[in-house]
PDB file of N, CA and C in Angstrom:
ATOM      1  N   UNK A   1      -8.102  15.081  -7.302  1.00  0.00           N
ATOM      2  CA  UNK A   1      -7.634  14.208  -6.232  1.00  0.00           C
ATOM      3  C   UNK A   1      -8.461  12.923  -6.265  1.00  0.00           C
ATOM      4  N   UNK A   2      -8.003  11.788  -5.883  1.00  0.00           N
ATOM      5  CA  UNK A   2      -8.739  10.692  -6.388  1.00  0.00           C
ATOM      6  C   UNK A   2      -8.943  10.657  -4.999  1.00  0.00           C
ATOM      7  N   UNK A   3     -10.100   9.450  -5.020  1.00  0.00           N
ATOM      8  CA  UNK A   3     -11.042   9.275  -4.216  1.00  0.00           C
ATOM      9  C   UNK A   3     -10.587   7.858  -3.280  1.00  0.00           C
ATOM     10  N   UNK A   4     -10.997   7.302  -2.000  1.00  0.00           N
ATOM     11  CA  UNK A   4     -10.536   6.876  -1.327  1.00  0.00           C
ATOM     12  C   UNK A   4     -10.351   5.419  -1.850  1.00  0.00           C
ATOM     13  N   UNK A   5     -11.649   5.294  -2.309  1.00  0.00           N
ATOM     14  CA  UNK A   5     -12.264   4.195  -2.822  1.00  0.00           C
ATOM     15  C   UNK A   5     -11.148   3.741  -4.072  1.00  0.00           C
ATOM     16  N   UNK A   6     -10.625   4.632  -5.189  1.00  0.00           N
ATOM     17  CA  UNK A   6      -9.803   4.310  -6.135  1.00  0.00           C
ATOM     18  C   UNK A   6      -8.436   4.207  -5.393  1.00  0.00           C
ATOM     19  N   UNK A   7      -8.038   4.542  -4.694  1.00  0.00           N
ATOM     20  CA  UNK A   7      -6.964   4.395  -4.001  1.00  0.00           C
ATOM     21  C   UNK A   7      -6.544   3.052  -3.144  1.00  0.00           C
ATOM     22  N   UNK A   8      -7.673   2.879  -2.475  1.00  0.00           N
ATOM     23  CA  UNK A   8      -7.487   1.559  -1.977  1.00  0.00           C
ATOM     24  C   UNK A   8      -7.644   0.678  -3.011  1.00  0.00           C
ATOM     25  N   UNK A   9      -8.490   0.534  -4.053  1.00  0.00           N
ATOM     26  CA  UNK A   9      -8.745  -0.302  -5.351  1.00  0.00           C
ATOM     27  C   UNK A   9      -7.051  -0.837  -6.074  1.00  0.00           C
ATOM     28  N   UNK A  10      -6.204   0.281  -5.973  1.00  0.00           N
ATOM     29  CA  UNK A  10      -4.809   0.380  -6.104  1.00  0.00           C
ATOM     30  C   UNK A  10      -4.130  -0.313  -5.635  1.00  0.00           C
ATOM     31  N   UNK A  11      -4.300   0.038  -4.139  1.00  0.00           N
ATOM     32  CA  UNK A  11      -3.276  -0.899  -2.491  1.00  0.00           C
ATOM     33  C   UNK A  11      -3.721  -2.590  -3.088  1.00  0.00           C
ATOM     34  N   UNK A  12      -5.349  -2.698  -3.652  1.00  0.00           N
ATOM     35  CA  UNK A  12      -5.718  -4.119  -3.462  1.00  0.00           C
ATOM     36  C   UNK A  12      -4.657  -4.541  -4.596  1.00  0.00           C
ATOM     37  N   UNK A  13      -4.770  -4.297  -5.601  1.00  0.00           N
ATOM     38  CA  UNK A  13      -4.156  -4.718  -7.118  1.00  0.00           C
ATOM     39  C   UNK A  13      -2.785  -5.013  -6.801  1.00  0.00           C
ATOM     40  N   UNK A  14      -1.967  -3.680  -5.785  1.00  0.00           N
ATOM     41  CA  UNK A  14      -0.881  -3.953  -5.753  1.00  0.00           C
ATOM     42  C   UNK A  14       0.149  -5.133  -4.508  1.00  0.00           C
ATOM     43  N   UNK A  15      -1.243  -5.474  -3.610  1.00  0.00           N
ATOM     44  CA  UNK A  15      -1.322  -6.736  -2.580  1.00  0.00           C
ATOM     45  C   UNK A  15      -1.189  -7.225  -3.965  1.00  0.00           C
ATOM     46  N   UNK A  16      -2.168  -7.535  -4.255  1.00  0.00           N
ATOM     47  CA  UNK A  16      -2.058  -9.512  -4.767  1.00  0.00           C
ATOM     48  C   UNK A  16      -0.864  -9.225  -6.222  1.00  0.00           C
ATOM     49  N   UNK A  17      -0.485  -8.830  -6.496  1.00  0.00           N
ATOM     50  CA  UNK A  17       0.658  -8.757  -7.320  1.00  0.00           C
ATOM     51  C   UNK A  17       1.953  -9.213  -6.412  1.00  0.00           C
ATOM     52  N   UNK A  18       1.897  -8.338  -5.234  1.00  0.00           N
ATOM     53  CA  UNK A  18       3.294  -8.794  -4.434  1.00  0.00           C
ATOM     54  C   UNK A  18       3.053  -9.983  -4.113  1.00  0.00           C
ATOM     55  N   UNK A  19       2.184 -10.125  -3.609  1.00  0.00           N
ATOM     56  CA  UNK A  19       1.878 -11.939  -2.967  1.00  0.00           C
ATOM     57  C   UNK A  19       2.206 -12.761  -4.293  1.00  0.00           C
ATOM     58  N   UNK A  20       2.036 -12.799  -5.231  1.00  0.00           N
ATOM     59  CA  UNK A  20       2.085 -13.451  -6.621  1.00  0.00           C
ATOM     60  C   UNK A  20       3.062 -13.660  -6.785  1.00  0.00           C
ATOM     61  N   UNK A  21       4.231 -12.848  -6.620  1.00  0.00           N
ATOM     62  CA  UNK A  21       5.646 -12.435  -6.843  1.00  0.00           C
ATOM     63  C   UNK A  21       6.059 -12.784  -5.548  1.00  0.00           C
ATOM     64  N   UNK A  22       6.038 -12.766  -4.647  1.00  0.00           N
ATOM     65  CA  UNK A  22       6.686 -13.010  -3.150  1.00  0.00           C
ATOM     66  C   UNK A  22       6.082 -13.755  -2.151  1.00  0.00           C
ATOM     67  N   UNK A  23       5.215 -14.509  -2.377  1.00  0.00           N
ATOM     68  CA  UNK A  23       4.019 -15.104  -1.688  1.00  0.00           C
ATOM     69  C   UNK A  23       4.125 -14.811  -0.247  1.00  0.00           C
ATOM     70  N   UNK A  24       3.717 -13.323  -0.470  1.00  0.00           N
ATOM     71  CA  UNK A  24       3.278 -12.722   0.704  1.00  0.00           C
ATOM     72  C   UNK A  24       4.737 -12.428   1.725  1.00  0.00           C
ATOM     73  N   UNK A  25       5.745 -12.971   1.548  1.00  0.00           N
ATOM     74  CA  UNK A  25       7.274 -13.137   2.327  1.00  0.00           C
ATOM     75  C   UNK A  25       8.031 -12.083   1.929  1.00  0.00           C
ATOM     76  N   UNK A  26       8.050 -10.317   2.400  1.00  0.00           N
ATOM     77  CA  UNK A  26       8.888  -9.538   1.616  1.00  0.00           C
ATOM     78  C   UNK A  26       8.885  -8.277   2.989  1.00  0.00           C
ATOM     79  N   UNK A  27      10.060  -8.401   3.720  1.00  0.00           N
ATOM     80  CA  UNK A  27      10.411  -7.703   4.618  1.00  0.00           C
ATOM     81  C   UNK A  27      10.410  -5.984   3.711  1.00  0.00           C
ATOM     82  N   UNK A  28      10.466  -5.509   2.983  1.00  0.00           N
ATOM     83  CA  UNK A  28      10.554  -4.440   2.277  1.00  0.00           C
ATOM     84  C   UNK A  28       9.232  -4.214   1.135  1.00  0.00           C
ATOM     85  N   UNK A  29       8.455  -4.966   1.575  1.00  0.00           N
ATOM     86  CA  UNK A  29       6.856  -4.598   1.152  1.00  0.00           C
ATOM     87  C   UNK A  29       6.473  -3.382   0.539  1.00  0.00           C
ATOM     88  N   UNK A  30       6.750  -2.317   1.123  1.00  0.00           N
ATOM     89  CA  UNK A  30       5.950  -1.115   1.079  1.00  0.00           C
ATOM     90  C   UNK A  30       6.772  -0.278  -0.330  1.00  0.00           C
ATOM     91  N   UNK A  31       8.045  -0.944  -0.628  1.00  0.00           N
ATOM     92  CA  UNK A  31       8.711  -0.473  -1.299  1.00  0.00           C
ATOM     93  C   UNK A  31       8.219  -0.868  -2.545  1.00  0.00           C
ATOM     94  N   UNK A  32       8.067  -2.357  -2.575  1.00  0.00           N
ATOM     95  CA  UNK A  32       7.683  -2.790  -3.243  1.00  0.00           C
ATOM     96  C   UNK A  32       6.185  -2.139  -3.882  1.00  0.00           C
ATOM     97  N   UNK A  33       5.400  -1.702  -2.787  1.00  0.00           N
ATOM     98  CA  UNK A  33       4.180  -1.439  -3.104  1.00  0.00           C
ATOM     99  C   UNK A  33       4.668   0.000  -4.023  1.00  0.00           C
ATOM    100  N   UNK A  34       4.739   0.714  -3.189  1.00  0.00           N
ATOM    101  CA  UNK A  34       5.395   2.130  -3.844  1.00  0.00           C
ATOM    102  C   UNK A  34       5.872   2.018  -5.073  1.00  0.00           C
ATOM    103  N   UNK A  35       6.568   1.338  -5.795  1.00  0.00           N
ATOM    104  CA  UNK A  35       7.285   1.186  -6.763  1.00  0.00           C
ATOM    105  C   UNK A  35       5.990   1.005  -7.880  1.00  0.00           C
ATOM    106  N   UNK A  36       5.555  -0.047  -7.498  1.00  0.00           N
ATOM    107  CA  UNK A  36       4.392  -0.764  -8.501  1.00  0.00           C
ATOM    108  C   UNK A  36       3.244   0.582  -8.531  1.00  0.00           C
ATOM    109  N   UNK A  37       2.411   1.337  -7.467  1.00  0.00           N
ATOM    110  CA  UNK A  37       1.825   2.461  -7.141  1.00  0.00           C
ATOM    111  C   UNK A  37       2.374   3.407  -8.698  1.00  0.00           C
ATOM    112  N   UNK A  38       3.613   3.603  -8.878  1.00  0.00           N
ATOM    113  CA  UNK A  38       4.356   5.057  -9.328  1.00  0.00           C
ATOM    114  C   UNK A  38       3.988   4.186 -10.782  1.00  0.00           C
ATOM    115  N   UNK A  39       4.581   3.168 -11.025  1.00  0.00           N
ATOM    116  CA  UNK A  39       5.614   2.838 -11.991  1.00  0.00           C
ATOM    117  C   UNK A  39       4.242   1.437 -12.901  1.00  0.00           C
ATOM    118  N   UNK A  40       3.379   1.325 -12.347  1.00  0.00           N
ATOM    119  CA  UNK A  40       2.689   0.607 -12.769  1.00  0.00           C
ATOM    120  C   UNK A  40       1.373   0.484 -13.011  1.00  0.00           C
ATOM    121  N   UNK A  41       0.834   1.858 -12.250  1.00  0.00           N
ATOM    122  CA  UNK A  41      -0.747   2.126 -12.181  1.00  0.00           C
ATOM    123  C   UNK A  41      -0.997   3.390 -12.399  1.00  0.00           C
ATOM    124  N   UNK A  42      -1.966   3.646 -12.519  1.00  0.00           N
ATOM    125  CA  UNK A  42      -2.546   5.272 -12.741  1.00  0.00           C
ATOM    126  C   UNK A  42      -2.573   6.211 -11.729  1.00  0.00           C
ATOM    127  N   UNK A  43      -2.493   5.679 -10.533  1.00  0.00           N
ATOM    128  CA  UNK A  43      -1.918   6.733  -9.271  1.00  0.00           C
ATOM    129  C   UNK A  43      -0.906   8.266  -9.642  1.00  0.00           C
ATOM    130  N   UNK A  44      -0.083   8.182 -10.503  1.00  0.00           N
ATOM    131  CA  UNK A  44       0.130   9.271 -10.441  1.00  0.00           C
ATOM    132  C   UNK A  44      -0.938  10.400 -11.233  1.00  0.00           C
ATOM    133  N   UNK A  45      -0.936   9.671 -12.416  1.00  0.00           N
ATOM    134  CA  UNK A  45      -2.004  10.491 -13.211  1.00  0.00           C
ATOM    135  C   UNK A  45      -3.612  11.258 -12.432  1.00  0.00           C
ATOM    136  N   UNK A  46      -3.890  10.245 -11.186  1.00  0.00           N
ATOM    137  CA  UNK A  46      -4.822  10.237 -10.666  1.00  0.00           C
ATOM    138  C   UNK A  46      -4.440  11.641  -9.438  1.00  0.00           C
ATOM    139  N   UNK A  47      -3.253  11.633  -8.902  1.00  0.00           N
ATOM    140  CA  UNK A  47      -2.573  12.272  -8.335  1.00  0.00           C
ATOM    141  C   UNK A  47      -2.207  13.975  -8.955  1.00  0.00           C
ATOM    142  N   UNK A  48      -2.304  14.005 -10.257  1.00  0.00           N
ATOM    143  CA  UNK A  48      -1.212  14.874 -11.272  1.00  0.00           C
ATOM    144  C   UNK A  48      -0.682  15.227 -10.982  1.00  0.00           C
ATOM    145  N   UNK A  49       0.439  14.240  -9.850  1.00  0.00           N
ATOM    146  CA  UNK A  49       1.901  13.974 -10.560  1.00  0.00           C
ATOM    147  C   UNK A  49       2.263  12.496  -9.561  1.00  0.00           C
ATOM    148  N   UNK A  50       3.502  12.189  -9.948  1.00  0.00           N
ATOM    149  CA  UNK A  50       4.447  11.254  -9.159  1.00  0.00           C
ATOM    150  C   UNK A  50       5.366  11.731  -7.894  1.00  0.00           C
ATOM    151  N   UNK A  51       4.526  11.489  -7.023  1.00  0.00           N
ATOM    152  CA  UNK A  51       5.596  11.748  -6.091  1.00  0.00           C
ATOM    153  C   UNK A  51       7.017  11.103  -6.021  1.00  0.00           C
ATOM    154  N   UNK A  52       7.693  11.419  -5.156  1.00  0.00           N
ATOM    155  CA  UNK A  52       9.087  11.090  -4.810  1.00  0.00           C
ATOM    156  C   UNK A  52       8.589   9.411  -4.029  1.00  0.00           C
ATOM    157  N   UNK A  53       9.129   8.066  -4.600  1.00  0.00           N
ATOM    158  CA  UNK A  53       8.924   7.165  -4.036  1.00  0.00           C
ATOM    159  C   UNK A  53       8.924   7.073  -2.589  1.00  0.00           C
ATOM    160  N   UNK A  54       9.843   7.474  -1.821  1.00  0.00           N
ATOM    161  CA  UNK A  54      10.057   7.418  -0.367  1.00  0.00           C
ATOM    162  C   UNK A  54       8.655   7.885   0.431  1.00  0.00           C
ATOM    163  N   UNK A  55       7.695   9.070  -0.367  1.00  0.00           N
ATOM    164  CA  UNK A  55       6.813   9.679   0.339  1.00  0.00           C
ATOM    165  C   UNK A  55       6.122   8.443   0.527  1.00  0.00           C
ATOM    166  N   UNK A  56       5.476   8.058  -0.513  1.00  0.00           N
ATOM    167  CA  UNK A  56       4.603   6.988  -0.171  1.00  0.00           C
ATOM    168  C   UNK A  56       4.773   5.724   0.545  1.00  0.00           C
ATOM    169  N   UNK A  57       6.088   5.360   0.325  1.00  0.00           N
ATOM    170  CA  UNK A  57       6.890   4.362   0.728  1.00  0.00           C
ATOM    171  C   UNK A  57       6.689   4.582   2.527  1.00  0.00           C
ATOM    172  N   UNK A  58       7.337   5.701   3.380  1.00  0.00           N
ATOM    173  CA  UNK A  58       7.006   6.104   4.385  1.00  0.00           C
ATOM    174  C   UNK A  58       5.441   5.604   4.740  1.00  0.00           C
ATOM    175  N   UNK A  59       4.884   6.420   4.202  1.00  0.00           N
ATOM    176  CA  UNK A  59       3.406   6.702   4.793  1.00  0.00           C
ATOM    177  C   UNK A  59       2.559   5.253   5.166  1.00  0.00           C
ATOM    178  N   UNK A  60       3.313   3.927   3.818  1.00  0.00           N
ATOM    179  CA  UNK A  60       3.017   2.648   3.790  1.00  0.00           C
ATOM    180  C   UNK A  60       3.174   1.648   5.555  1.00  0.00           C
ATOM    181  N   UNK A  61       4.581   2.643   5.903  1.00  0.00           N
ATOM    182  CA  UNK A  61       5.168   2.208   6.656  1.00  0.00           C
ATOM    183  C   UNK A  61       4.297   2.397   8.146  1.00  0.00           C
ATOM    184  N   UNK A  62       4.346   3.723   8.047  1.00  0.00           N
ATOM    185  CA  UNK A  62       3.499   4.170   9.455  1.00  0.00           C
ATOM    186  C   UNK A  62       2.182   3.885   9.346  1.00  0.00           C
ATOM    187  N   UNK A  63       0.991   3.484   8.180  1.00  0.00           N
ATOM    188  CA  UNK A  63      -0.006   2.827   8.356  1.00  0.00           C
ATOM    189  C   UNK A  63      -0.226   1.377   8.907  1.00  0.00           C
ATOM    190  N   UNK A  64       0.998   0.694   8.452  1.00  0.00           N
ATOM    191  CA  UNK A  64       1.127  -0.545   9.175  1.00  0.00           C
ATOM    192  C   UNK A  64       1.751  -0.234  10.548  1.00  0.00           C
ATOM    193  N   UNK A  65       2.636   0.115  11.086  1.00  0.00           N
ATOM    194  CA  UNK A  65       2.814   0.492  12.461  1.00  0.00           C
ATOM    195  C   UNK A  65       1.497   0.579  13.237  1.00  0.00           C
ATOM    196  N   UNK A  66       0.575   1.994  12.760  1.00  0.00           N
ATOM    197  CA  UNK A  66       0.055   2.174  13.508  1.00  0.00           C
ATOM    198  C   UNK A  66      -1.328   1.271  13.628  1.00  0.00           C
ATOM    199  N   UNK A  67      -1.574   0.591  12.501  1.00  0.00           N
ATOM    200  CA  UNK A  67      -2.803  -0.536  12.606  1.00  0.00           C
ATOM    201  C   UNK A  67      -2.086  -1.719  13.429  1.00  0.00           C
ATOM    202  N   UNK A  68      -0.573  -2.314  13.324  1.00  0.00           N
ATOM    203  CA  UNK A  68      -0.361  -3.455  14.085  1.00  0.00           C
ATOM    204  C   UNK A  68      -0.479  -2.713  15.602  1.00  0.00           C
ATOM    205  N   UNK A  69      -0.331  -1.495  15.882  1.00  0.00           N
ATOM    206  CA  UNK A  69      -0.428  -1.276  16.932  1.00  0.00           C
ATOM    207  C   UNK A  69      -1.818  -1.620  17.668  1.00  0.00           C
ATOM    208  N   UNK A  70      -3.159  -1.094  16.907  1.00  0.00           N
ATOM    209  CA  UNK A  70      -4.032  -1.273  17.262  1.00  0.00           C
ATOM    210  C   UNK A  70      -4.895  -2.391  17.087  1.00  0.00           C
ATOM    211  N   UNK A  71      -3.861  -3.233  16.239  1.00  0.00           N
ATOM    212  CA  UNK A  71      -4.770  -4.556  16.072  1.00  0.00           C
ATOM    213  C   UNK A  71      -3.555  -5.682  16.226  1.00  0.00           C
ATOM    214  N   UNK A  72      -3.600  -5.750  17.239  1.00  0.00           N
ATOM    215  CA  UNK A  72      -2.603  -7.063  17.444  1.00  0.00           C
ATOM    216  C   UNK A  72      -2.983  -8.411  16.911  1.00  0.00           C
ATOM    217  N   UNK A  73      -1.643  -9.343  15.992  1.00  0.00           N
ATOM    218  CA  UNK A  73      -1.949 -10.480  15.699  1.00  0.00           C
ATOM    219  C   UNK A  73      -3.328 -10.964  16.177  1.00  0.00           C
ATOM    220  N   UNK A  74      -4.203 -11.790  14.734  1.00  0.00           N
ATOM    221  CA  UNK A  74      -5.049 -12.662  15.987  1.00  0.00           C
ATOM    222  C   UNK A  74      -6.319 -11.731  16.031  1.00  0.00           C
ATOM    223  N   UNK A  75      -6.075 -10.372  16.331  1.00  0.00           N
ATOM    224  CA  UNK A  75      -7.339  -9.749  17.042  1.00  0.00           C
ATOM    225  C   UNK A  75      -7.872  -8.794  15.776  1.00  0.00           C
ATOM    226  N   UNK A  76      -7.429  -8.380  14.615  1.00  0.00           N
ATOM    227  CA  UNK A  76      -7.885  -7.358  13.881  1.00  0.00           C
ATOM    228  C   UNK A  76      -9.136  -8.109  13.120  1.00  0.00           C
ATOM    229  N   UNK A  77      -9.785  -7.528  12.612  1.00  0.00           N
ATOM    230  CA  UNK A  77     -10.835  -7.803  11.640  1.00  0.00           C
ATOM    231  C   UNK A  77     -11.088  -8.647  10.021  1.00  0.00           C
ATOM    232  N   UNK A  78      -9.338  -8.589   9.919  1.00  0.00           N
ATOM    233  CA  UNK A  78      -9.049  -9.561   8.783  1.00  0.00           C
ATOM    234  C   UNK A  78      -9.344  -8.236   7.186  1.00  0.00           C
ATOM    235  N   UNK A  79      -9.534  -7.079   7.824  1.00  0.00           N
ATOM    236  CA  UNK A  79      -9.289  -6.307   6.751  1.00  0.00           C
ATOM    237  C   UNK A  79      -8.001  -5.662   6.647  1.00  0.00           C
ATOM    238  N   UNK A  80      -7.671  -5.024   5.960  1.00  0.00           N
ATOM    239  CA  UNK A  80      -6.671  -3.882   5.686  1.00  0.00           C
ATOM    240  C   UNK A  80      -6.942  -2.572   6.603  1.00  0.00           C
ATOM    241  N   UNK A  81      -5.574  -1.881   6.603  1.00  0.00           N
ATOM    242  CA  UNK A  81      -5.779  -0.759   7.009  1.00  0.00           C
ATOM    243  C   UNK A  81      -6.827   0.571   6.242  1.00  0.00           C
ATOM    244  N   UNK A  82      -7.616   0.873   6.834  1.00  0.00           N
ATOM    245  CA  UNK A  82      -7.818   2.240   6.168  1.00  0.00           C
ATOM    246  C   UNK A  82      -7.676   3.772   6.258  1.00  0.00           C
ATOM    247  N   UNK A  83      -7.493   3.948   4.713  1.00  0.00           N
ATOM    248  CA  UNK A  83      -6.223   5.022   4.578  1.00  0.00           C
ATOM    249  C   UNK A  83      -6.786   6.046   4.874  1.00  0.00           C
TER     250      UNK A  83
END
């Protein structure tokens, strides 16, 4: 099972790729992330195996929910969520 630290190392790689590609403007983000996660990095191998895109895709979803919840515009720390 990989470690938190390689995982987020992942989320970072796969931010600035989307921003690169979408400058940052992509209502369907997480999909995006998910996709690149499976299909472009060592996450599954790290994983041993590939999940079903949607799992992760989801989980992308409700981490941002629940951090905009707790960090409203303006007020969060200017980091990312942690996973």
């Amino acid at each position: 099972m990989p470690d938190t630290d390689q995982v987020a190392a992942l989320l970072h790689q796969a931010g600035e790729t989307h921003h690169a590609d979408t400058d940052g403007e992509d209502p369907d983000w997480a999909t995006f992330y998910s996709d690149w996660l499976l299909h472009h990095s060592p996450l599954p191998e790290l994983l041993g195996r590939a999940p079903v895109r949607s799992h992760p895709t989801a989980e992308l979803v409700a981490l941002d929910e629940r951090f905009t919840k707790t960090h409203p515009k303006g007020t969060g720390s200017g980091s990312t969520p942690k996973i």
